[in-house]
PDB file of N, CA and C in Angstrom:
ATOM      1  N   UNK A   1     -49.464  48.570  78.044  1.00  0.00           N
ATOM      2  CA  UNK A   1     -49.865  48.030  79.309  1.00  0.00           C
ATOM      3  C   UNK A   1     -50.312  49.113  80.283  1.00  0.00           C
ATOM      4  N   UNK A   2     -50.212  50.402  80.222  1.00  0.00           N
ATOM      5  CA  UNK A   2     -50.408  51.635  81.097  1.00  0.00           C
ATOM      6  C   UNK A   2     -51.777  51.563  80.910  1.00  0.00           C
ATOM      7  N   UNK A   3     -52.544  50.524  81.233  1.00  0.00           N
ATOM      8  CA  UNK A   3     -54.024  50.367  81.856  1.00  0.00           C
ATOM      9  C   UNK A   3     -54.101  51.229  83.148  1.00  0.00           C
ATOM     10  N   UNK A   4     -54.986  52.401  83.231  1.00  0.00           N
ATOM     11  CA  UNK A   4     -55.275  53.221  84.224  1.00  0.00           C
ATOM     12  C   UNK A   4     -56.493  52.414  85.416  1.00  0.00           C
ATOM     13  N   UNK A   5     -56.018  51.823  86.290  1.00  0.00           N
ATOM     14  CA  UNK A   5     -56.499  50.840  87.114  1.00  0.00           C
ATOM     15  C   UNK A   5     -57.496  51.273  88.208  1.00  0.00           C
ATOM     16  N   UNK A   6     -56.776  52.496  88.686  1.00  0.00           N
ATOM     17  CA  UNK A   6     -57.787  53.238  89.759  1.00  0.00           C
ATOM     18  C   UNK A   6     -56.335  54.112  90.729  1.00  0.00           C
ATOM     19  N   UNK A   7     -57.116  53.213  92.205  1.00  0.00           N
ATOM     20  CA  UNK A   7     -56.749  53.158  92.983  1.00  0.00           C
ATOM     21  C   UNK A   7     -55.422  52.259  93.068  1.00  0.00           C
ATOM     22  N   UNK A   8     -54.329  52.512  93.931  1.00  0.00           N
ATOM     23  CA  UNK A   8     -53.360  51.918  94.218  1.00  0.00           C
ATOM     24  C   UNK A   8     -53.541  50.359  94.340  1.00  0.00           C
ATOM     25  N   UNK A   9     -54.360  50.234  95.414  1.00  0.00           N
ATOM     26  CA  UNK A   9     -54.566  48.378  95.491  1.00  0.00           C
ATOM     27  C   UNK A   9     -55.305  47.603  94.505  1.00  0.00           C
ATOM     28  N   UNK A  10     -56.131  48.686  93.164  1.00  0.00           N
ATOM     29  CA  UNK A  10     -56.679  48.315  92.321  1.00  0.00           C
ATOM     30  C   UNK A  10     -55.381  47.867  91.333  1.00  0.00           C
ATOM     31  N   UNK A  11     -54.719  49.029  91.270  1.00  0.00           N
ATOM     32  CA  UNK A  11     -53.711  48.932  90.391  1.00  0.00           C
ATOM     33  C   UNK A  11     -52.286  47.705  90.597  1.00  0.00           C
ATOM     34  N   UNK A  12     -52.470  47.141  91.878  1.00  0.00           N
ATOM     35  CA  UNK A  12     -51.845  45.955  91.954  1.00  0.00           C
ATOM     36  C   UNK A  12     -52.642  44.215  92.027  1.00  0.00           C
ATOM     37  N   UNK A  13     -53.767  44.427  92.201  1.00  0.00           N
ATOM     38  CA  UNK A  13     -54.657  43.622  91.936  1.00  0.00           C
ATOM     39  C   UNK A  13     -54.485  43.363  90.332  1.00  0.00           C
ATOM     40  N   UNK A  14     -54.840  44.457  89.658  1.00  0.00           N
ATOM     41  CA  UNK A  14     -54.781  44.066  88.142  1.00  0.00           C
ATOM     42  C   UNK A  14     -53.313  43.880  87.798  1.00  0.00           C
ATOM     43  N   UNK A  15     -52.408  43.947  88.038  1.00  0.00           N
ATOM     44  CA  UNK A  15     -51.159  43.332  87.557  1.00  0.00           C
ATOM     45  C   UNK A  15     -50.994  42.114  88.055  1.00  0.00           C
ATOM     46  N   UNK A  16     -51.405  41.712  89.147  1.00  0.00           N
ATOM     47  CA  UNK A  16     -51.368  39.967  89.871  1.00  0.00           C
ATOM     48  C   UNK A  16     -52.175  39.603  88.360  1.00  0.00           C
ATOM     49  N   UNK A  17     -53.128  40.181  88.069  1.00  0.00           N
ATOM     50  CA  UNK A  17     -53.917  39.255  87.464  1.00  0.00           C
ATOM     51  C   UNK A  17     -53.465  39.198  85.512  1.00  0.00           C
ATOM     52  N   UNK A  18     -52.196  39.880  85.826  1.00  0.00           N
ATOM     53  CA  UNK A  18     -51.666  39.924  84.411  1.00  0.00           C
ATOM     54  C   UNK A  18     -50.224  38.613  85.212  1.00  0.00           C
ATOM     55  N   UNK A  19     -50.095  38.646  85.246  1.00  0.00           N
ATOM     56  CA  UNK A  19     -48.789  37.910  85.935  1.00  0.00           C
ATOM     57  C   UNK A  19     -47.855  38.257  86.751  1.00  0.00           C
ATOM     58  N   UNK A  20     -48.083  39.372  87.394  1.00  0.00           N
ATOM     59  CA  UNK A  20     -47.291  40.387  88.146  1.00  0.00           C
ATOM     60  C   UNK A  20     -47.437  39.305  89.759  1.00  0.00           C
ATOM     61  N   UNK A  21     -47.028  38.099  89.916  1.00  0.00           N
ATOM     62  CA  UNK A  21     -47.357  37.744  91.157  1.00  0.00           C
ATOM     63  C   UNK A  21     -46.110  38.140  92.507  1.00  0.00           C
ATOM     64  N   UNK A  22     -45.153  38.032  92.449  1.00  0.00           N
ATOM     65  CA  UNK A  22     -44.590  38.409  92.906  1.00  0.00           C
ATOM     66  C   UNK A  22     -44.490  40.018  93.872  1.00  0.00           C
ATOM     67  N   UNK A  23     -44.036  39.924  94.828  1.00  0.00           N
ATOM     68  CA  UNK A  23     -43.673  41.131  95.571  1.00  0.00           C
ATOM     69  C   UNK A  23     -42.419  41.764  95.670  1.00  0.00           C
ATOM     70  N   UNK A  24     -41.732  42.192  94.889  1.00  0.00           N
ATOM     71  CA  UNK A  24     -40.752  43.022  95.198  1.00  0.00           C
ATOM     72  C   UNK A  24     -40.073  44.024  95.692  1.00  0.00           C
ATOM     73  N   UNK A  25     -39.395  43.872  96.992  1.00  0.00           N
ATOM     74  CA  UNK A  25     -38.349  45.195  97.703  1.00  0.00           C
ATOM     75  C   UNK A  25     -37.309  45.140  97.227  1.00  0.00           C
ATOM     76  N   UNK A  26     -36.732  46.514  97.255  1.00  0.00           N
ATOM     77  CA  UNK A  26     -35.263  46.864  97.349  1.00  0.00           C
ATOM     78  C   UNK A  26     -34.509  46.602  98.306  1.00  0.00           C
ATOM     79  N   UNK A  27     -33.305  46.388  98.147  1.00  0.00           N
ATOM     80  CA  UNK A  27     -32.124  45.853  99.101  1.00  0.00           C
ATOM     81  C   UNK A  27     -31.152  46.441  98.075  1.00  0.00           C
ATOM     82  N   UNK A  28     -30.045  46.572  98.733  1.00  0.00           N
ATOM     83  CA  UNK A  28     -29.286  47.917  98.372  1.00  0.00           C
ATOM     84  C   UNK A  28     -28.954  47.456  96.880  1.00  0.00           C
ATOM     85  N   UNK A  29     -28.393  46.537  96.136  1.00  0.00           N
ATOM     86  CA  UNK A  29     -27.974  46.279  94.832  1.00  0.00           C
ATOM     87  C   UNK A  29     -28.697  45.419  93.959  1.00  0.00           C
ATOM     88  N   UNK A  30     -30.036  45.478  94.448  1.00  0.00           N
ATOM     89  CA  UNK A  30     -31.330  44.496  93.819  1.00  0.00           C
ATOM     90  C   UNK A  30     -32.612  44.994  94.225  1.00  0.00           C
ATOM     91  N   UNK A  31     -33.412  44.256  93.361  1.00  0.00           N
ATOM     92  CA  UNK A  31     -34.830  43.679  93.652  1.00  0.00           C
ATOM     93  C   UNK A  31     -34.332  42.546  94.353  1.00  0.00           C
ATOM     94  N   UNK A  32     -35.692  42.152  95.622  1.00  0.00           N
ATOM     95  CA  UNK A  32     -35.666  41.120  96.156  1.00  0.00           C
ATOM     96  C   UNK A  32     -37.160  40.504  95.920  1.00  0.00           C
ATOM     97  N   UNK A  33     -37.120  39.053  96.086  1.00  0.00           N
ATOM     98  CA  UNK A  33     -38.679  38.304  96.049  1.00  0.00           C
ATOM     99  C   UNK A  33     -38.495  37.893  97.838  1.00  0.00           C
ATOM    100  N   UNK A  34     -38.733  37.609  98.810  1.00  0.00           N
ATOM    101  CA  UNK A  34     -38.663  37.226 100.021  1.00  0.00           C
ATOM    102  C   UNK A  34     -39.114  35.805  99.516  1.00  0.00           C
ATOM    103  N   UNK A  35     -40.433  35.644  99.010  1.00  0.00           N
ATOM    104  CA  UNK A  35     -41.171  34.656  98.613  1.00  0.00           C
ATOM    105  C   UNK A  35     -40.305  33.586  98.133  1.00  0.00           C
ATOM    106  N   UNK A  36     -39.387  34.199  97.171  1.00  0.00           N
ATOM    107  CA  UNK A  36     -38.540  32.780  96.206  1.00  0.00           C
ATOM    108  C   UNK A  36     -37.453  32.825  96.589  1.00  0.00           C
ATOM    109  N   UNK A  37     -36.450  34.165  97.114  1.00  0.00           N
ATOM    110  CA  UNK A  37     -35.254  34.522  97.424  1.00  0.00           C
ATOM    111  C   UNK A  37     -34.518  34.665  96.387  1.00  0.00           C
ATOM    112  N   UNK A  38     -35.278  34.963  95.530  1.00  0.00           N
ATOM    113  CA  UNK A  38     -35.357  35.702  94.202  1.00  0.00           C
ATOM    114  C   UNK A  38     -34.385  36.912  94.554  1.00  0.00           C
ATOM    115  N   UNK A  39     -33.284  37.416  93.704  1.00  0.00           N
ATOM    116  CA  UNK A  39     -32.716  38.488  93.456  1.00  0.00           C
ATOM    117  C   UNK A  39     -31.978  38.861  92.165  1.00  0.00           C
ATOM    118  N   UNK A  40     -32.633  40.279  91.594  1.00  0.00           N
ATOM    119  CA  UNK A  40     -32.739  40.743  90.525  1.00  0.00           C
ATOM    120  C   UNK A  40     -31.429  42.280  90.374  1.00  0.00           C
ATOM    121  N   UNK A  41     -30.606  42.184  89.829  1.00  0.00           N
ATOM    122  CA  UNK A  41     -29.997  43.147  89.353  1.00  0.00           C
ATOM    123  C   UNK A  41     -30.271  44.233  88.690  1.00  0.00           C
ATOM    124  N   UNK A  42     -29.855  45.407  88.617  1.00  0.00           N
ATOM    125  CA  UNK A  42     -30.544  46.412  87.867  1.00  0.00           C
ATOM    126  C   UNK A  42     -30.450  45.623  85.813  1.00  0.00           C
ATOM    127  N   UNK A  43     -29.483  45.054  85.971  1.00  0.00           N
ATOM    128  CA  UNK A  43     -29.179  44.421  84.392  1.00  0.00           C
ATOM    129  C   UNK A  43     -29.983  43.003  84.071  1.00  0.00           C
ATOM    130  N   UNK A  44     -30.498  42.341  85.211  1.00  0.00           N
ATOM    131  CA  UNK A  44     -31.845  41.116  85.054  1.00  0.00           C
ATOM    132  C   UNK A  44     -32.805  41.744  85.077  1.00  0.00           C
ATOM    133  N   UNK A  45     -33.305  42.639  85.029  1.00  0.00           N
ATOM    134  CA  UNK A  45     -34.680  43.036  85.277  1.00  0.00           C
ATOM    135  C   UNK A  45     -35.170  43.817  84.279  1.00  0.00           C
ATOM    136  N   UNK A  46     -36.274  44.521  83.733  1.00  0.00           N
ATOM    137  CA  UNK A  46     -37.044  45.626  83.046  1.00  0.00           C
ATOM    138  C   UNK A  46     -38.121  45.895  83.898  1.00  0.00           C
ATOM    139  N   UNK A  47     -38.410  47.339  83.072  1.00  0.00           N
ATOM    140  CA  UNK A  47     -39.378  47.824  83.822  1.00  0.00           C
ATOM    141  C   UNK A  47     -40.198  47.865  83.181  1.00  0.00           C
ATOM    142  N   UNK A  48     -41.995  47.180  82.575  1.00  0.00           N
ATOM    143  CA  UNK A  48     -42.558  47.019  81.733  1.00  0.00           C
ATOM    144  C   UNK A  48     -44.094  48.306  82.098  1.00  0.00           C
ATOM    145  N   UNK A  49     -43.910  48.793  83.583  1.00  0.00           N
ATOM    146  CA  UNK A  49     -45.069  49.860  83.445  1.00  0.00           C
ATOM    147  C   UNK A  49     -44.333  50.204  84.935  1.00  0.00           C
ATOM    148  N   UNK A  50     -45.125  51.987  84.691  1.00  0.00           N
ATOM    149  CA  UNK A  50     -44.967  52.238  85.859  1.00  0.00           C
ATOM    150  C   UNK A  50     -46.163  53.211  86.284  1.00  0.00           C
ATOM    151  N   UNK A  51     -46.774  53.162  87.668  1.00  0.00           N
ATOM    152  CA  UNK A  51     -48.080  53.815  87.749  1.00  0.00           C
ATOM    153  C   UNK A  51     -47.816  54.910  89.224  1.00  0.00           C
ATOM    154  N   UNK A  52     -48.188  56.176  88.711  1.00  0.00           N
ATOM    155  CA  UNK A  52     -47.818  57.211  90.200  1.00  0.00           C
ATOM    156  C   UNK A  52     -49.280  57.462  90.601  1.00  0.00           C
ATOM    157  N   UNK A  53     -48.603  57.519  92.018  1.00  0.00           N
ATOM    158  CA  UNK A  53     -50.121  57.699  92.812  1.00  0.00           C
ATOM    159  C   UNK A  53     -49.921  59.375  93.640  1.00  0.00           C
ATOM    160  N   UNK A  54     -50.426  60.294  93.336  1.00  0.00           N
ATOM    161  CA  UNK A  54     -50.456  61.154  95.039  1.00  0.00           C
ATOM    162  C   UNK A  54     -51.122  61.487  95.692  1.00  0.00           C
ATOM    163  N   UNK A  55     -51.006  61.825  96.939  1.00  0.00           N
ATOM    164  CA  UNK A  55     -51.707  61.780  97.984  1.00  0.00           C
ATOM    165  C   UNK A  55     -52.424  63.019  97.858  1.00  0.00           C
ATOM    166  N   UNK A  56     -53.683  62.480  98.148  1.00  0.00           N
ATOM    167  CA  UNK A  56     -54.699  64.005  97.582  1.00  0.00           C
ATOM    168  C   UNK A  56     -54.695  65.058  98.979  1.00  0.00           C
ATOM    169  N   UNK A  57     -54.662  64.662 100.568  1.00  0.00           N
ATOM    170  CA  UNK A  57     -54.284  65.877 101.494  1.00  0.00           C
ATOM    171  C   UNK A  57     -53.135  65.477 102.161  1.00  0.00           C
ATOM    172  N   UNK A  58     -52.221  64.267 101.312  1.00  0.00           N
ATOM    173  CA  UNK A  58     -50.775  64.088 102.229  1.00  0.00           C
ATOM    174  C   UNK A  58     -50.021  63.975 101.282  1.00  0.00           C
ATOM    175  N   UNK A  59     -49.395  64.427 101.365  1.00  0.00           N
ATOM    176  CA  UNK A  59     -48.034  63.973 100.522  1.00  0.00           C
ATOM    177  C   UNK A  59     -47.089  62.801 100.662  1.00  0.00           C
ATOM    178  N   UNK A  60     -47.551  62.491 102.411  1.00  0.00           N
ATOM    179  CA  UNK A  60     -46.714  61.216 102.543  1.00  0.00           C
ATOM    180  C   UNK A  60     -47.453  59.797 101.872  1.00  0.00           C
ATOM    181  N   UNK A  61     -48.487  60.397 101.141  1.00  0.00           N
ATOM    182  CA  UNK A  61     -49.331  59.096 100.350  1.00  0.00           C
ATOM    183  C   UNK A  61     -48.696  58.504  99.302  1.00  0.00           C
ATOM    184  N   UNK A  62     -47.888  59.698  98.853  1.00  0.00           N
ATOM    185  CA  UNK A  62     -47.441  59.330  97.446  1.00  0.00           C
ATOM    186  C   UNK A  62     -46.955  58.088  96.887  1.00  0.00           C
ATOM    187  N   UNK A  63     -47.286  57.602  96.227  1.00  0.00           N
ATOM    188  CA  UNK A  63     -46.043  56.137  95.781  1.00  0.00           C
ATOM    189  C   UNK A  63     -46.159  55.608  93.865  1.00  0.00           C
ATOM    190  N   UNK A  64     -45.399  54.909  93.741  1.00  0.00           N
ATOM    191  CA  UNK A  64     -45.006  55.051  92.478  1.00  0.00           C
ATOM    192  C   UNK A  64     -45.133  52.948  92.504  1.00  0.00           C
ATOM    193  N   UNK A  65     -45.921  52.417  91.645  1.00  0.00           N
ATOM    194  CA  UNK A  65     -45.809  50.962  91.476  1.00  0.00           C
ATOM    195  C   UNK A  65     -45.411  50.975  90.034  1.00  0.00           C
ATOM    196  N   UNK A  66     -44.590  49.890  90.086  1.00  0.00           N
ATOM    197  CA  UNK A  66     -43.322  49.109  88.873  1.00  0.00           C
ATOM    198  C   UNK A  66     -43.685  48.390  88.628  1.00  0.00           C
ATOM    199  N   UNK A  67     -44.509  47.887  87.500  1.00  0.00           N
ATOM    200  CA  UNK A  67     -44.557  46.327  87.193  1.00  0.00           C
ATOM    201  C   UNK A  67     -42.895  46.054  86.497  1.00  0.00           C
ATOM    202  N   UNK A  68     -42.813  44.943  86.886  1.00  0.00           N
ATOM    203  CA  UNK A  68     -41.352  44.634  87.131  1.00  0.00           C
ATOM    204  C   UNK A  68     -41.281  42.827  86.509  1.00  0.00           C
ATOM    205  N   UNK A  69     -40.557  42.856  85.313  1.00  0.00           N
ATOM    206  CA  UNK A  69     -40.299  41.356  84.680  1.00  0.00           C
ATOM    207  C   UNK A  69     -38.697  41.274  84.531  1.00  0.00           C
ATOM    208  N   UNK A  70     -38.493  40.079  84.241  1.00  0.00           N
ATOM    209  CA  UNK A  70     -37.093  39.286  83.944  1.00  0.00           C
ATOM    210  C   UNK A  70     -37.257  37.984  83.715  1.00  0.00           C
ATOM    211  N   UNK A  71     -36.590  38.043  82.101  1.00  0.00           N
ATOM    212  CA  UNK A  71     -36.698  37.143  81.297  1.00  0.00           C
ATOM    213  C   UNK A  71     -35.603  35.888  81.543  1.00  0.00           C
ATOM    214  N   UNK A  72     -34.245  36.590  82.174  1.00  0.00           N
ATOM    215  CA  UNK A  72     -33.514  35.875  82.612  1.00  0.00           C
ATOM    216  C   UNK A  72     -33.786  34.912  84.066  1.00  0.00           C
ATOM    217  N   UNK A  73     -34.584  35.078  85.034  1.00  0.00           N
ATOM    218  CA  UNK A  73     -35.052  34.587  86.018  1.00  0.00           C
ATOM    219  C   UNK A  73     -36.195  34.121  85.345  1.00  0.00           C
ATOM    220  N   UNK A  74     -36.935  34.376  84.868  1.00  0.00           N
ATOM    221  CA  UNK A  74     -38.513  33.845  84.533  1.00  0.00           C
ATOM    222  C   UNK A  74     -39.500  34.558  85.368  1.00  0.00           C
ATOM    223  N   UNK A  75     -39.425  35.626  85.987  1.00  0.00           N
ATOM    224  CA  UNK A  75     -40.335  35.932  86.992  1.00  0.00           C
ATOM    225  C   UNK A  75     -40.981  37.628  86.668  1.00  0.00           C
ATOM    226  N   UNK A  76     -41.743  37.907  87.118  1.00  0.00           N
ATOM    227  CA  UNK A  76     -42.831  38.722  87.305  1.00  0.00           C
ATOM    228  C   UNK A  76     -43.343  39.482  88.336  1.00  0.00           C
ATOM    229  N   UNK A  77     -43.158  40.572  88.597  1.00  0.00           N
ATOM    230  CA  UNK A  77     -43.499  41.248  90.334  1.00  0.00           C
ATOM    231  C   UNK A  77     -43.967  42.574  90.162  1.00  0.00           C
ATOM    232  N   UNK A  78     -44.198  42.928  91.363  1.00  0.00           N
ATOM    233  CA  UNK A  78     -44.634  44.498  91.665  1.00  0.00           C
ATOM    234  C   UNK A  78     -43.725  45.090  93.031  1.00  0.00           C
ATOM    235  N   UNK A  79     -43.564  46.284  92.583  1.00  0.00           N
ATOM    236  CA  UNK A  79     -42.583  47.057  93.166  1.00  0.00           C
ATOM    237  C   UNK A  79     -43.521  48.190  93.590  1.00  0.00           C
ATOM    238  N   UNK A  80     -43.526  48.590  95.066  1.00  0.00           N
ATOM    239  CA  UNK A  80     -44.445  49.379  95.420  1.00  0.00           C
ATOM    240  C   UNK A  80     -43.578  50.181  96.083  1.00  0.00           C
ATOM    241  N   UNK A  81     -43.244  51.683  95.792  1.00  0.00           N
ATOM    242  CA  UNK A  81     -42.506  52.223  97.006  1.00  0.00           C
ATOM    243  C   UNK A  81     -42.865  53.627  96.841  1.00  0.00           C
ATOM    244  N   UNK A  82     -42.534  53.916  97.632  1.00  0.00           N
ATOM    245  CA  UNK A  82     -42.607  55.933  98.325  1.00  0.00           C
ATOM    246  C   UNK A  82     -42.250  56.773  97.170  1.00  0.00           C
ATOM    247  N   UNK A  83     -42.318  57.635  96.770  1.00  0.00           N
ATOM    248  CA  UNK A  83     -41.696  58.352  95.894  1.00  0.00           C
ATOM    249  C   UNK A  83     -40.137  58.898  96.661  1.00  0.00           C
ATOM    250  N   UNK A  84     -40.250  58.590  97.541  1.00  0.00           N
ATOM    251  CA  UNK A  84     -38.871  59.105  98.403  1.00  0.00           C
ATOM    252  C   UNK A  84     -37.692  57.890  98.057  1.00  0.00           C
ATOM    253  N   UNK A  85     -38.295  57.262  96.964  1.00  0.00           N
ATOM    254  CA  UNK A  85     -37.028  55.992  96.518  1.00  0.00           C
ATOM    255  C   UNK A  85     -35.686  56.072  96.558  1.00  0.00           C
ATOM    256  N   UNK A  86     -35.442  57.410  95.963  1.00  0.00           N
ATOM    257  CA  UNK A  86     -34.035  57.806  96.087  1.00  0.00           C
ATOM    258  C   UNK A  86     -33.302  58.088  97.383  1.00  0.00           C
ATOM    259  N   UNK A  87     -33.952  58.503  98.509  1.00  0.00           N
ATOM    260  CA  UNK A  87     -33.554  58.728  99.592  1.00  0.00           C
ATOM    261  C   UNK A  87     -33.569  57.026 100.508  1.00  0.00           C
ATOM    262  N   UNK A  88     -33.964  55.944  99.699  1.00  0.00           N
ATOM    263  CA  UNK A  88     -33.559  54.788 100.659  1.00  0.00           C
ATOM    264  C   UNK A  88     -31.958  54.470 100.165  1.00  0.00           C
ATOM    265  N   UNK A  89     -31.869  53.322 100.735  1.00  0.00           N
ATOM    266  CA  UNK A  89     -30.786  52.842 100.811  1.00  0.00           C
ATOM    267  C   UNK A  89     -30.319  52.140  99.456  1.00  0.00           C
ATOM    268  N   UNK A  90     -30.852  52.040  98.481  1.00  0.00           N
ATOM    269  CA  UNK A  90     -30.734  51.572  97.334  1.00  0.00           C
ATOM    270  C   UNK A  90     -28.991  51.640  96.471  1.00  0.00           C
ATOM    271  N   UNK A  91     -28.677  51.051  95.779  1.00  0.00           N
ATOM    272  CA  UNK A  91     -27.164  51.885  94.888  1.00  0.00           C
ATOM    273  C   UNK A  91     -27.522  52.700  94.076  1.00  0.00           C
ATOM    274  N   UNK A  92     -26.864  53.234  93.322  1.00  0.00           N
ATOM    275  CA  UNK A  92     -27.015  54.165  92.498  1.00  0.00           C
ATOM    276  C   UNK A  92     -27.323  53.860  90.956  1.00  0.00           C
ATOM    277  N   UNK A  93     -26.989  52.108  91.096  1.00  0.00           N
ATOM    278  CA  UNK A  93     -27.329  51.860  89.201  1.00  0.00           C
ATOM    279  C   UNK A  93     -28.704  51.147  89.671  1.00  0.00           C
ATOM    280  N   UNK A  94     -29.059  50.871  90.990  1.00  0.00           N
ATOM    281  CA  UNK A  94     -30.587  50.685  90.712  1.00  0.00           C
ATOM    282  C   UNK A  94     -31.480  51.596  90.969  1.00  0.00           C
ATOM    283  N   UNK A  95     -31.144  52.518  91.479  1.00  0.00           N
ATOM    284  CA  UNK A  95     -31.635  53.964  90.922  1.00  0.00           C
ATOM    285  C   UNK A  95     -32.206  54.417  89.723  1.00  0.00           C
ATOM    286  N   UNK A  96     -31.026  54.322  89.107  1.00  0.00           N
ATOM    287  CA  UNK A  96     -31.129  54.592  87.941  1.00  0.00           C
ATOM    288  C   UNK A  96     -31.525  54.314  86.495  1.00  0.00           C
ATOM    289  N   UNK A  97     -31.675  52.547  86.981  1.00  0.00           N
ATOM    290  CA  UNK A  97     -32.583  51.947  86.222  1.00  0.00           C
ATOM    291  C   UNK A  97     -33.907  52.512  86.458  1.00  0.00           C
ATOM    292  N   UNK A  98     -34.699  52.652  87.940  1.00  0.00           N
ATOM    293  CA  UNK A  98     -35.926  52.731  88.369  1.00  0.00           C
ATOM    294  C   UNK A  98     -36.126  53.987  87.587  1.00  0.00           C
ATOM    295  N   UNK A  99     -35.277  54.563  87.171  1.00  0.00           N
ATOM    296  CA  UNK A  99     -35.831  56.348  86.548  1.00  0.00           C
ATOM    297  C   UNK A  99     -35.864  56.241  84.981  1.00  0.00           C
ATOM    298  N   UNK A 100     -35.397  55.184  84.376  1.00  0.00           N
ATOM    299  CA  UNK A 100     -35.083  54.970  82.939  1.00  0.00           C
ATOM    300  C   UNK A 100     -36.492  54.578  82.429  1.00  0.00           C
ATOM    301  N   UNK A 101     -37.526  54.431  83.040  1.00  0.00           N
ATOM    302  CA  UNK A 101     -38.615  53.861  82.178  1.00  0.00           C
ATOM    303  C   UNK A 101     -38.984  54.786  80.963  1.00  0.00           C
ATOM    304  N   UNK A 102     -39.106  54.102  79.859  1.00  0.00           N
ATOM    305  CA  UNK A 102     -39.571  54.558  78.996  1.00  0.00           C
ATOM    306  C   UNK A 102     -40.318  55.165  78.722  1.00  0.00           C
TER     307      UNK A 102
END
């Protein structure tokens, strides 16, 4: 699935259009959907791609998108965040899932 997409908003465009509809944030011991009120555990979820972006004269550009499934919920999302992931508020086993990709 590590289809090289482009650009960042390219690269979430083409996962909507794989089934990636969903939007997913972190909240301290999950994925969240706002949309469904959807919430995903580091142990409901996989991480089926992950795509890094950096900022070509900022560094604060950087960000890292997750296509993000769970078979146990039925659902499908994208996870868009900072490379500064570790420094949010997140726990530590969803951390640590986010770093396990294959």
């Amino acid at each position: 699935m590590n289809k090289d997409y482009g650009t960042l908003s390219e690269t979430v465009e083409g996962l909507k259009n794989q089934g990636y509809h969903l939007d997913l944030n972190i909240k301290q011991e999950c994925l969240v959907c706002h949309q469904t009120q959807t919430e995903l555990s580091p142990e409901e979820f996989e991480i089926d791609a992950i795509y890094r972006f950096e900022g070509q004269s900022n560094p604060d550009d950087e960000a890292v998108v997750y296509a993000i499934s769970s078979s146990k919920q039925g659902v499908k999302g994208v996870l868009v965040n900072a490379y500064g992931i570790y420094a949010d508020e997140a726990s530590s086993a969803l951390v640590q899932k986010l770093r396990q990709y294959k």
